[in-house]
N, C-alpha and C. Protein backbone atom coordinates (compact mmCIF):
# COMPACT_ATOMS: atom_id res chain seq x y z
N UNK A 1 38.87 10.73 12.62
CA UNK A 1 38.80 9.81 13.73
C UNK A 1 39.89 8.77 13.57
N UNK A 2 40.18 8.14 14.56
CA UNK A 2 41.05 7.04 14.67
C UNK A 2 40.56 5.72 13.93
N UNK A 3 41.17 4.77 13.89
CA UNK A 3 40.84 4.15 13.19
C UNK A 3 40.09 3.00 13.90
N UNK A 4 40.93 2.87 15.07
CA UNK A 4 40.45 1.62 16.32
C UNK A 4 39.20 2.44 17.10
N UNK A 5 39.02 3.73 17.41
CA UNK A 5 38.03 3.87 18.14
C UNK A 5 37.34 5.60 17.30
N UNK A 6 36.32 5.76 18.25
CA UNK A 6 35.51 6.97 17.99
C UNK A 6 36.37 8.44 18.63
N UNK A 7 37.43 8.38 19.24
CA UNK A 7 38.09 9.18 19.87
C UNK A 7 38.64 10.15 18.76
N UNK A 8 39.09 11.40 19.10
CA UNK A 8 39.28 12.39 17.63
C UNK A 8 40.67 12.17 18.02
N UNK A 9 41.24 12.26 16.67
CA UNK A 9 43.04 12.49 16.77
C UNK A 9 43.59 14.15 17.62
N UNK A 10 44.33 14.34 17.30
CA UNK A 10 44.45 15.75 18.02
C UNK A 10 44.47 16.78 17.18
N UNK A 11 45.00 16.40 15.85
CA UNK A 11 44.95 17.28 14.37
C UNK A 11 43.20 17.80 14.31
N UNK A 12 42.50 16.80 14.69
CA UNK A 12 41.16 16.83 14.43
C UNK A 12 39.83 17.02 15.63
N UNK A 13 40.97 17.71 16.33
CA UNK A 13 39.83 18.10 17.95
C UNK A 13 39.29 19.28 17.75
N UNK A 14 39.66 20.19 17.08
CA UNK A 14 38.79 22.00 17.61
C UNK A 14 38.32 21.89 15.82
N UNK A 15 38.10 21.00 14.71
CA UNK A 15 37.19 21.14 13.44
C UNK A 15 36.33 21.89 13.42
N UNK A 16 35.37 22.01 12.95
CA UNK A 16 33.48 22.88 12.98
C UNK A 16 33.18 21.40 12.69
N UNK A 17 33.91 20.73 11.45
CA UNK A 17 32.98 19.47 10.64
C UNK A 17 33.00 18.41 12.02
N UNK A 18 33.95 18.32 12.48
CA UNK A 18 33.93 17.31 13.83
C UNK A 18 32.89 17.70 14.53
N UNK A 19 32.53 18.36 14.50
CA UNK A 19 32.15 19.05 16.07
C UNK A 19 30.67 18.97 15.82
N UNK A 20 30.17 19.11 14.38
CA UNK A 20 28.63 18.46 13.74
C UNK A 20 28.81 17.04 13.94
N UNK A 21 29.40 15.86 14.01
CA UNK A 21 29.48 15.06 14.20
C UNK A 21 29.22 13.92 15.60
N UNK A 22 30.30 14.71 16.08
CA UNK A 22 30.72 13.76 17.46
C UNK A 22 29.19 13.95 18.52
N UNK A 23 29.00 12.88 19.10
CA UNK A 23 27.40 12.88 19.86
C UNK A 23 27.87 13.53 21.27
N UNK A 24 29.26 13.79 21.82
CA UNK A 24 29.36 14.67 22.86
C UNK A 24 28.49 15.85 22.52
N UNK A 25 28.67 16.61 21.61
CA UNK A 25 28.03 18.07 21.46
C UNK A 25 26.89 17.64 20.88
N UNK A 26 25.89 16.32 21.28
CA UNK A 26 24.09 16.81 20.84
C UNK A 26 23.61 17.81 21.80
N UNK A 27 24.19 18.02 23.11
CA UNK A 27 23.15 18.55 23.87
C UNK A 27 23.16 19.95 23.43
N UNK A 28 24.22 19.95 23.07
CA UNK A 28 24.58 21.81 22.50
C UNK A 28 24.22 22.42 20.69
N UNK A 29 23.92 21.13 20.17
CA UNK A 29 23.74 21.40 18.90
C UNK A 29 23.12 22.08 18.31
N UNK A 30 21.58 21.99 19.69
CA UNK A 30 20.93 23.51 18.74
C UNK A 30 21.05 24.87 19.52
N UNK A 31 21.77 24.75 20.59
CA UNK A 31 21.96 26.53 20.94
C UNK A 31 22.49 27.07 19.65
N UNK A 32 22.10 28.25 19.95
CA UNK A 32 22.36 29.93 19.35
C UNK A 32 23.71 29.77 19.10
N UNK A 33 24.71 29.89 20.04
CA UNK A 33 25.90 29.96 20.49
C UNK A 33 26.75 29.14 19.67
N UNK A 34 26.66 27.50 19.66
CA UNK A 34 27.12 26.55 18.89
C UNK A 34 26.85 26.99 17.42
N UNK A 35 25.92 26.94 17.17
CA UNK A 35 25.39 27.36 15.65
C UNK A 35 26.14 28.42 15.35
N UNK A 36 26.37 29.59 15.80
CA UNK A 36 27.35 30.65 15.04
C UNK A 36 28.65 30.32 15.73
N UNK A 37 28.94 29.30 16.22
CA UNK A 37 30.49 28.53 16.39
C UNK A 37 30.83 28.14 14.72
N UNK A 38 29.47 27.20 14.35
CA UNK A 38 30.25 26.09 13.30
C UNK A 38 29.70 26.92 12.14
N UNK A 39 28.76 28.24 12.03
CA UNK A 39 28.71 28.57 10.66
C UNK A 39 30.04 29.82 10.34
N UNK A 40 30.62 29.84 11.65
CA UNK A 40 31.71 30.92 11.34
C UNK A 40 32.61 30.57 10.59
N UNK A 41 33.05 30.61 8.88
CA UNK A 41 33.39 30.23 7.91
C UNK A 41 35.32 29.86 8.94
N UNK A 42 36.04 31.16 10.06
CA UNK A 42 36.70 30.44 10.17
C UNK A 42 37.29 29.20 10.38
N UNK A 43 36.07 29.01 10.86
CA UNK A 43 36.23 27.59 12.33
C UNK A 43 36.28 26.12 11.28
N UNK A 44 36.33 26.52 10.12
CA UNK A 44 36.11 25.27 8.81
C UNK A 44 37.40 25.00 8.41
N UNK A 45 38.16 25.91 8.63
CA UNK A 45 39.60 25.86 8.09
C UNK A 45 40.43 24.91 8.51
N UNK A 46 41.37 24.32 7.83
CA UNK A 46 42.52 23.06 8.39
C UNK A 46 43.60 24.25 9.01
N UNK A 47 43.78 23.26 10.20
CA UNK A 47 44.71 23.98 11.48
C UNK A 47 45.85 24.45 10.96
């Protein structure tokens, strides 16, 4: 995250670890769908 606000840098927009984080994606957090988004070992990797 930035330092002045909650906004993601751009290095740090498509993460898995961001993406457990940021309160945009609560509504999606517990679909099916999301969940095998962020356990897909790729999606952990630095860009």
């Amino acid at each position: 995250m930035s330092k002045t606000t909650d906004t993601p840098t751009s290095s740090q927009r498509t993460r898995a670890s961001l993406l457990r984080r940021l309160r945009d994606w609560d509504d999606v957090r517990d679909a099916p769908e999301f969940k095998a988004l962020l356990a897909d070992p790729k999606n952990s990797e630095p860009l």
